[in-house]
Protein backbone atom coordinates (compact mmCIF):
# COMPACT_ATOMS: atom_id res chain seq x y z
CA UNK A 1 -62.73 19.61 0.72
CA UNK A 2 -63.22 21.18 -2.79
CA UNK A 3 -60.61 22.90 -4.63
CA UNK A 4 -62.30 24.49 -7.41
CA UNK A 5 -61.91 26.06 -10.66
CA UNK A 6 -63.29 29.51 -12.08
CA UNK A 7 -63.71 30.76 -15.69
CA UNK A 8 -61.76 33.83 -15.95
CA UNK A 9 -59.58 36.44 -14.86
CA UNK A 10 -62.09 38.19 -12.51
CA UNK A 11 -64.30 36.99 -9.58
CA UNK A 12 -68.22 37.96 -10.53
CA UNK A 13 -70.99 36.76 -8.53
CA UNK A 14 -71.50 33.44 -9.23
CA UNK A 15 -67.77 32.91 -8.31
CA UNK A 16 -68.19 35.00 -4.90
CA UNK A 17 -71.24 32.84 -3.75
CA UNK A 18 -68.57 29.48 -4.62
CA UNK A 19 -65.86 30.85 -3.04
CA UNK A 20 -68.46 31.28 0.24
CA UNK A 21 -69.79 27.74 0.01
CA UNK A 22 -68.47 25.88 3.31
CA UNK A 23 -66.78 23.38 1.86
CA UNK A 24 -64.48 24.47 -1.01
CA UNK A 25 -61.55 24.63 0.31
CA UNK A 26 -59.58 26.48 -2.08
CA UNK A 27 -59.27 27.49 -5.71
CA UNK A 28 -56.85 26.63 -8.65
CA UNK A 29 -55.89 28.99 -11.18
CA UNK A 30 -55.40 28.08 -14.83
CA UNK A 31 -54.00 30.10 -18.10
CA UNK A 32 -57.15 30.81 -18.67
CA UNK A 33 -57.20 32.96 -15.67
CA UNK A 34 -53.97 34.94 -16.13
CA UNK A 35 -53.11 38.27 -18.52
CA UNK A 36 -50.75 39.65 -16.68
CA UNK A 37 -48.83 39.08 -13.25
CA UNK A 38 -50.38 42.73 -12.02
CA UNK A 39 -53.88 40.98 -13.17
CA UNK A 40 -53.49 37.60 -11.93
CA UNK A 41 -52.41 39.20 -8.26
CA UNK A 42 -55.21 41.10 -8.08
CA UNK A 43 -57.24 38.32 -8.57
CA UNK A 44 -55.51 36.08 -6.07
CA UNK A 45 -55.78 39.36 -3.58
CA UNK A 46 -59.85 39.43 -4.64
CA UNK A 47 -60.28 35.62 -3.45
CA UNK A 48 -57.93 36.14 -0.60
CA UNK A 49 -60.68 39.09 0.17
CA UNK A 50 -63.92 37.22 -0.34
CA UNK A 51 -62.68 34.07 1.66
CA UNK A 52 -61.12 34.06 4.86
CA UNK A 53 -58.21 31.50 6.05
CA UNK A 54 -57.43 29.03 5.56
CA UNK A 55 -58.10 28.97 2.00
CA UNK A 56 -55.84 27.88 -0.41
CA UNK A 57 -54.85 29.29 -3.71
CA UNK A 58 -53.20 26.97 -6.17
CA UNK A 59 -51.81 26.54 -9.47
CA UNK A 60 -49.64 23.88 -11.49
CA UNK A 61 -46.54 26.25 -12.03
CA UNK A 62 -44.24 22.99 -12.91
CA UNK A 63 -42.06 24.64 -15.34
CA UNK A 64 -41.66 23.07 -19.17
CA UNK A 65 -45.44 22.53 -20.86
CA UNK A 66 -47.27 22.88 -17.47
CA UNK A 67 -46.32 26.35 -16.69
CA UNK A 68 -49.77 28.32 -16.12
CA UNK A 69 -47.85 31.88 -15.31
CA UNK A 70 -45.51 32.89 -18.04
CA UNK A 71 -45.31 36.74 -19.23
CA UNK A 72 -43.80 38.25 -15.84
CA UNK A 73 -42.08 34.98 -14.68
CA UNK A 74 -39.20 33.13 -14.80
CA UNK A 75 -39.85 30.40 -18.12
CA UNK A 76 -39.16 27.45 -16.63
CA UNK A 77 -37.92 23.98 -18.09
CA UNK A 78 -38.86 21.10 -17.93
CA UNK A 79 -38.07 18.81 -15.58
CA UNK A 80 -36.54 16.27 -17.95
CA UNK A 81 -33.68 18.62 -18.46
CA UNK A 82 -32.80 18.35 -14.66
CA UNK A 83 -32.48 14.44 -15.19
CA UNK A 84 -30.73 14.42 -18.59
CA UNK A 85 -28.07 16.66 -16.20
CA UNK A 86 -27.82 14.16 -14.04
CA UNK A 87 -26.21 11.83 -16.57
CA UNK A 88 -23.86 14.44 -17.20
CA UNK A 89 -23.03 15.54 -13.49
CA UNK A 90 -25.01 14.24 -10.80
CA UNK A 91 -24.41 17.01 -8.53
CA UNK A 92 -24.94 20.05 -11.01
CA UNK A 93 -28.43 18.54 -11.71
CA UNK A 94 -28.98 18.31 -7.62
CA UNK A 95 -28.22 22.03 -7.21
CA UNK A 96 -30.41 22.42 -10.27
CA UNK A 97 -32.83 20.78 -8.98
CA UNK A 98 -33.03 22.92 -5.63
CA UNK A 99 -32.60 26.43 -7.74
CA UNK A 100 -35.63 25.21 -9.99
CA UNK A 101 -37.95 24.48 -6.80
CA UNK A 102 -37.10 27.86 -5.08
CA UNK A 103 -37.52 29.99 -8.13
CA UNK A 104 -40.82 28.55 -9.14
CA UNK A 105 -41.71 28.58 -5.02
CA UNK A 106 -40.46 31.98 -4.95
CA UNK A 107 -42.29 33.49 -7.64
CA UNK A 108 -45.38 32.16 -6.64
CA UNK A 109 -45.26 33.22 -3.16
CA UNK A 110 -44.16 36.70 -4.29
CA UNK A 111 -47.84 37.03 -5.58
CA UNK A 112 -49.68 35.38 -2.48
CA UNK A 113 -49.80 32.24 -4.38
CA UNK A 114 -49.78 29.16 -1.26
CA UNK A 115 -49.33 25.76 -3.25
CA UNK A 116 -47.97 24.84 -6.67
CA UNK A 117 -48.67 20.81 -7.25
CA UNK A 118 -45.01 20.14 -7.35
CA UNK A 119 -42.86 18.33 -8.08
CA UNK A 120 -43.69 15.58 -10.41
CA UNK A 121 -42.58 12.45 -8.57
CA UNK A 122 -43.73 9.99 -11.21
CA UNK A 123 -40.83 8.23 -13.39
CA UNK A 124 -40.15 9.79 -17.37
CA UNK A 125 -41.21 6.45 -18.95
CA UNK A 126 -42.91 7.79 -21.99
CA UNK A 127 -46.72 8.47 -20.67
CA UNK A 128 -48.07 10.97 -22.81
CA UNK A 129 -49.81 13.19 -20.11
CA UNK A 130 -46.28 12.96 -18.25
CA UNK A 131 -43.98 13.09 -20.98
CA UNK A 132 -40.88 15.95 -19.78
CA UNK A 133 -42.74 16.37 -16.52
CA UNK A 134 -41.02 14.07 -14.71
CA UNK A 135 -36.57 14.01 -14.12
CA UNK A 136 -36.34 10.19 -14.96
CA UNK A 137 -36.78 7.03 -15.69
CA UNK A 138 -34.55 5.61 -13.05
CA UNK A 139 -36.32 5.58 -9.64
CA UNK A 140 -33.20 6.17 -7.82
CA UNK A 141 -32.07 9.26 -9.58
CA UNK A 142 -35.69 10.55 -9.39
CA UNK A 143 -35.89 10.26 -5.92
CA UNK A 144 -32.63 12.34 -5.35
CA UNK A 145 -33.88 14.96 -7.78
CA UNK A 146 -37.35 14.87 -5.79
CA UNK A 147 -35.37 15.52 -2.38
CA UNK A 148 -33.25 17.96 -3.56
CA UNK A 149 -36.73 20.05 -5.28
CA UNK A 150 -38.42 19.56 -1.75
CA UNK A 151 -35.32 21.29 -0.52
CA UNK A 152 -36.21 24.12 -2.49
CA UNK A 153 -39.76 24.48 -2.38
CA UNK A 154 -39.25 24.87 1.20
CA UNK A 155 -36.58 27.79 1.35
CA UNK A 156 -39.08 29.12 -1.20
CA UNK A 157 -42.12 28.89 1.52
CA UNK A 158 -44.27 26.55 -0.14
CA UNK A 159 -45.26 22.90 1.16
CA UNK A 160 -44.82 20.11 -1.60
CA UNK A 161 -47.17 17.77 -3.58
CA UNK A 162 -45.87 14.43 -4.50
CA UNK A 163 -47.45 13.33 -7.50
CA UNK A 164 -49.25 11.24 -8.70
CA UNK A 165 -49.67 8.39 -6.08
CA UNK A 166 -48.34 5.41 -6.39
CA UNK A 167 -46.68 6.34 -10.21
CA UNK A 168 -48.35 7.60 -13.49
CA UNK A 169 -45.49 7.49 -15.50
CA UNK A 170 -45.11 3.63 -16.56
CA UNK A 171 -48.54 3.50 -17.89
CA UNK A 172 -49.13 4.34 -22.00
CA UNK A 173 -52.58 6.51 -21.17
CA UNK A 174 -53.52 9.69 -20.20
CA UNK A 175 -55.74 10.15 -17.73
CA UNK A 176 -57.46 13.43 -18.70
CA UNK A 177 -58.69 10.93 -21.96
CA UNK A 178 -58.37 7.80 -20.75
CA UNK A 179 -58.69 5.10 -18.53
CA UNK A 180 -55.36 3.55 -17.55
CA UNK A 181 -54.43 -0.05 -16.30
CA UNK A 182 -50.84 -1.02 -14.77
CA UNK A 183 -50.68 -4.38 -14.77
CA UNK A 184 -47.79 -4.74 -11.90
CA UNK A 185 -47.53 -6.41 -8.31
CA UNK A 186 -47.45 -4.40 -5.24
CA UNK A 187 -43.94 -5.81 -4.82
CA UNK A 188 -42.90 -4.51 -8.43
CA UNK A 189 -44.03 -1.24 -7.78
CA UNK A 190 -42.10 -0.88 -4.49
CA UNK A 191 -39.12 -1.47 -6.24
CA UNK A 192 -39.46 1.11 -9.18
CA UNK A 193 -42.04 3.91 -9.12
CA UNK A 194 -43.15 3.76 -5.27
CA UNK A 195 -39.28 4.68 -4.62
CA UNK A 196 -39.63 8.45 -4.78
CA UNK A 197 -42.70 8.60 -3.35
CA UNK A 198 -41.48 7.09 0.00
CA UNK A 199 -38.00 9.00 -0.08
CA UNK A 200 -40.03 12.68 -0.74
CA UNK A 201 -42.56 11.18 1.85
CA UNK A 202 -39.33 10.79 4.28
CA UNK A 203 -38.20 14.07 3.08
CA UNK A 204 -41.02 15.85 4.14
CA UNK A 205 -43.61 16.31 1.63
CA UNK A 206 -46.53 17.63 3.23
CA UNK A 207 -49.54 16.65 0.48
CA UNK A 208 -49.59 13.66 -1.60
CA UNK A 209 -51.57 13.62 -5.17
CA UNK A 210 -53.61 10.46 -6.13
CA UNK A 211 -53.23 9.20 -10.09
CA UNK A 212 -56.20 8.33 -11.65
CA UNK A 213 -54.61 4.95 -12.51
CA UNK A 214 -55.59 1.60 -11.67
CA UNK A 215 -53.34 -0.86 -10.69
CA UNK A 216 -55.89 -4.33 -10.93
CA UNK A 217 -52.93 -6.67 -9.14
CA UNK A 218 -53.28 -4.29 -6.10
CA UNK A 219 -56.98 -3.30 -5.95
CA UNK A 220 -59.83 -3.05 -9.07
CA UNK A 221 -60.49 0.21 -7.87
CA UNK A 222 -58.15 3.33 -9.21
CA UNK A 223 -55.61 4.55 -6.56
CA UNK A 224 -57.60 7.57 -5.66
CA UNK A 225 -60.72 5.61 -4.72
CA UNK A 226 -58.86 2.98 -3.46
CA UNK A 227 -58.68 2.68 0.79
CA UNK A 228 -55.82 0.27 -0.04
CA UNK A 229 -53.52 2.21 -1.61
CA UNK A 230 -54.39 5.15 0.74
CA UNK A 231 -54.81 3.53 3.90
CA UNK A 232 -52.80 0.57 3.62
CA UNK A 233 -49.94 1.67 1.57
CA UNK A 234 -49.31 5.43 1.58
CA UNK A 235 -50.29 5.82 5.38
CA UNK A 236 -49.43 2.20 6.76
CA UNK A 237 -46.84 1.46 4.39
CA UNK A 238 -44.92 4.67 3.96
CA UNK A 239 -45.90 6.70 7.28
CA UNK A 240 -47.56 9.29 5.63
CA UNK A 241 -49.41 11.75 7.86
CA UNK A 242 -50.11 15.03 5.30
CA UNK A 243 -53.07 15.96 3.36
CA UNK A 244 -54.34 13.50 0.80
CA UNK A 245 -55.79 15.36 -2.66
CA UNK A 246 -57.21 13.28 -5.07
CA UNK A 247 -56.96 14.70 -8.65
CA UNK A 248 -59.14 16.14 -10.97
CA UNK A 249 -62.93 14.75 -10.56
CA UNK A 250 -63.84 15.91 -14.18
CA UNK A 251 -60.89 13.38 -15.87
CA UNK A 252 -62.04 10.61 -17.86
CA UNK A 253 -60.21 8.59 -16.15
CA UNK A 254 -62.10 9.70 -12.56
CA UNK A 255 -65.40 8.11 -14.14
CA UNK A 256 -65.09 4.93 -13.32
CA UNK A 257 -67.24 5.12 -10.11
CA UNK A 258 -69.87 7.08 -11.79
CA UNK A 259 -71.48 10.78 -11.62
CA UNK A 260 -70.09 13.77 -9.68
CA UNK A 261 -71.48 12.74 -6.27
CA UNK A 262 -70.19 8.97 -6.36
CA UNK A 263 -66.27 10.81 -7.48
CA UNK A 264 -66.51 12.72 -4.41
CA UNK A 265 -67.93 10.24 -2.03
CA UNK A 266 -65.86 7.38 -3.31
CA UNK A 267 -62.40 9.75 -3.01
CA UNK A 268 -63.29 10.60 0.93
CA UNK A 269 -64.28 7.03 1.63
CA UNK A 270 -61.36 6.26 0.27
CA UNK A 271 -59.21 8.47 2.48
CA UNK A 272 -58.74 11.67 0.46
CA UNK A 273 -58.94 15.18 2.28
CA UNK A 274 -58.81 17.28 -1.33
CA UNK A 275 -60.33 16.62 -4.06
CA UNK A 276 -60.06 19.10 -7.76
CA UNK A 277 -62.84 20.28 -9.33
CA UNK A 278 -60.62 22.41 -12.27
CA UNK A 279 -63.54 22.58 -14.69
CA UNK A 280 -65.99 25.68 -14.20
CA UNK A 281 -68.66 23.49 -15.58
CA UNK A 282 -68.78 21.20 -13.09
CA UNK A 283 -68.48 23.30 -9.93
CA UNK A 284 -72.00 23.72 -9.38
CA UNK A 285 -72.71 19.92 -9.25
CA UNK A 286 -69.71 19.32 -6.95
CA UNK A 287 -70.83 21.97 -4.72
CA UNK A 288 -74.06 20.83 -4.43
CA UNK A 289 -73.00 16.79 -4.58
CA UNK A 290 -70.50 18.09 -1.06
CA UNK A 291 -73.20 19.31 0.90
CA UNK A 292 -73.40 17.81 4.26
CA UNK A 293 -70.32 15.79 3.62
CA UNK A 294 -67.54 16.49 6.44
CA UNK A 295 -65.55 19.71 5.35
CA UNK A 296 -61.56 19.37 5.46
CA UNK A 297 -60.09 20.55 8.96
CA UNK A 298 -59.05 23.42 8.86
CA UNK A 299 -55.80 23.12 11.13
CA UNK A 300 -54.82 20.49 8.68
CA UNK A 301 -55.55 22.72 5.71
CA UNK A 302 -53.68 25.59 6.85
CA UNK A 303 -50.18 23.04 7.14
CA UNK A 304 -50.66 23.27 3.01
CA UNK A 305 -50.96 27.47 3.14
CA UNK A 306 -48.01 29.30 1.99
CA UNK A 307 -44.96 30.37 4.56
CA UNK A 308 -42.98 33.95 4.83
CA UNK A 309 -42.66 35.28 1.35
CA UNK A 310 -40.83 38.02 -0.34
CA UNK A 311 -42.88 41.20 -1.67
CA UNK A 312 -41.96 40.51 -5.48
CA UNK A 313 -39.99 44.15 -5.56
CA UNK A 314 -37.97 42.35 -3.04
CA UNK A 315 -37.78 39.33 -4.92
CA UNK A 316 -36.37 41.13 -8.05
CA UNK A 317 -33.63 42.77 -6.25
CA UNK A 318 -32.49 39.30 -4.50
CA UNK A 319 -29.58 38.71 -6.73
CA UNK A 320 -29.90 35.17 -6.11
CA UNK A 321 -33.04 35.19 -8.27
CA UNK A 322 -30.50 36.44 -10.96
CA UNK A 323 -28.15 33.90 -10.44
CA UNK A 324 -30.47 30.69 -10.07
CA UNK A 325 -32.24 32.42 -13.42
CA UNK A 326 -29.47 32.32 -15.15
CA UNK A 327 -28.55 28.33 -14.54
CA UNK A 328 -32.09 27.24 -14.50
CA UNK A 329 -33.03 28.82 -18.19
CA UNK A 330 -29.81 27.40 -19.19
CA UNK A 331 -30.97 23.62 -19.32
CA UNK A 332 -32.70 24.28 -22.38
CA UNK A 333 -29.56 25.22 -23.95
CA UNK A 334 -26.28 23.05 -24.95
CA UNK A 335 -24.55 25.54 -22.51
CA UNK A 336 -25.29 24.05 -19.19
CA UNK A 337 -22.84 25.69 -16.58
CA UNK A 338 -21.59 23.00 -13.91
């Protein structure tokens, strides 16, 4: 049920007895947690050790500011880039697209990593905790540019995560600070930000992240806590039949509900199978606030661990690593082969 967050870049014993609590369900890794990729895969090999499967281990490896691996790995842009392409040459920023999602997949799988929360499905409308996280402010050429990273997340062995549920980008706040209030209809949203959700839904996502937004013309709860927008909308509406996470309890914006314990009980009433816990600090209380609470099923859980992956010795020597790293890192540059 719990994915959690530790403090650093080993697992001492506080960590250990987490990691054994029945219902955290996985861990996600931060910068905080990373020196080195020889460090960081030793850790990931130390939880893999202390917790059997399935257990996930996950990170945000989107590429631009959200990038929590760098020194090792391929620097990754932004996805903004990809949809400023797409002005240019629609299907040079589609192949882009695909070579972006299987060299951050790729990577991260080389070093037993299962999920990166990818992509960003949310449209580039100017939210300042989105900003050049998402490819555009057109729903339509998002939801191609979504597709074509599912693509390539799954040649890369990883499962996706649309986020965040039912669109983040068209609102001013940020939800790590704030709370945040769209003012739309149901009916606008299905005709603007709800359009890449349901095409990546229909493409095959297998995990959908909630936003920490609330939509008051739809329900005066926030998406994640609302049964509406889970039930109703992303399962009724749009079919959707993979793992529901809701994001990260400790946000600002996640207090409207209350403590800890009424986070986590209103986000599985609601319909959620995941929930974050990324801050150490507030690990303990989650643990503690989850106890007797149904723990995720594990069959379902292990449709979000990582496929087949490349040792990363074999990774190096794929030359298509070389290639897609040399088109990829080019976005950043006026120099943008077609």
């Amino acid at each position: 049920m719990l994915i959690i967050g530790i403090p650093g870049k080993t697992l001492g014993d506080a960590e250990l007895a987490q990691l054994a609590a029945p219902h955290v369900s996985g861990v996600i890794l931060f910068a905080r947690n990373f020196d080195s990729r020889d460090q960081v895969t030793a850790l990931i090999d130390d939880i893999r050790n202390a917790r059997p499967e399935p257990f996930l281990v996950c990170v945000d490896q989107e590429g631009g500011m959200v990038q929590r691996f760098r020194d090792g790995f391929t620097r990754l842009p932004p996805l903004l880039r990809i949809g400023e392409l797409y002005a240019r040459d629609p299907a040079a920023a589609i192949r882009r697209a695909e070579e972006h999602a299987w060299l951050m997949a790729s990577e991260m799988r080389a070093i037993g990593i299962d999920l990166s929360f990818a992509p960003v499905t949310d449209l580039a409308r100017g939210n300042r905790a989105i900003g050049t996280r998402a490819f555009d402010a057109d729903p339509q050429v998002a939801s191609e540019l979504v597709q074509a990273y599912l693509r390539g997340m799954h040649l890369g062995g990883m499962a996706a995560t649309l986020k965040h549920f039912p669109g983040h980008g068209s609102v001013a706040e940020d939800t790590h600070f704030d709370a945040a209030n769209d003012p739309r209809t149901l009916d606008e949203l299905r005709t603007s930000d709800l359009i890449p959700f349901a095409d990546g839904i229909a493409a095959g996502a297998e995990a959908v992240m909630m936003a920490h937004v609330t939509y008051p013309a739809v329900d005066s709860r926030a998406a994640g806590y609302s049964r509406l927008w889970i039930e109703d909308v992303l399962r009724g509406e749009l079919g959707f039949r993979g793992l529901v996470i809701g994001d990260d309890i400790g946000m600002a914006a996640a207090e409207s509900v209350g403590g800890i314990q009424e986070r986590i009980q209103a986000h599985l009433a609601a319909g959620c199978d995941l929930l974050l816990a990324c801050s150490p600090a507030i690990v303990p209380e989650s643990i503690a606030a989850s106890a007797g609470l149904p723990p995720c099923d594990p069959q379902r859980l292990a449709t979000l661990q990582g496929m087949v992956a490349q040792t990363w010795d074999k990774l190096v020597a794929n030359p298509q690593r070389d290639e897609f790293i040399a088109s990829v890192t080019a976005l950043d540059t006026a120099t943008e082969p077609a």
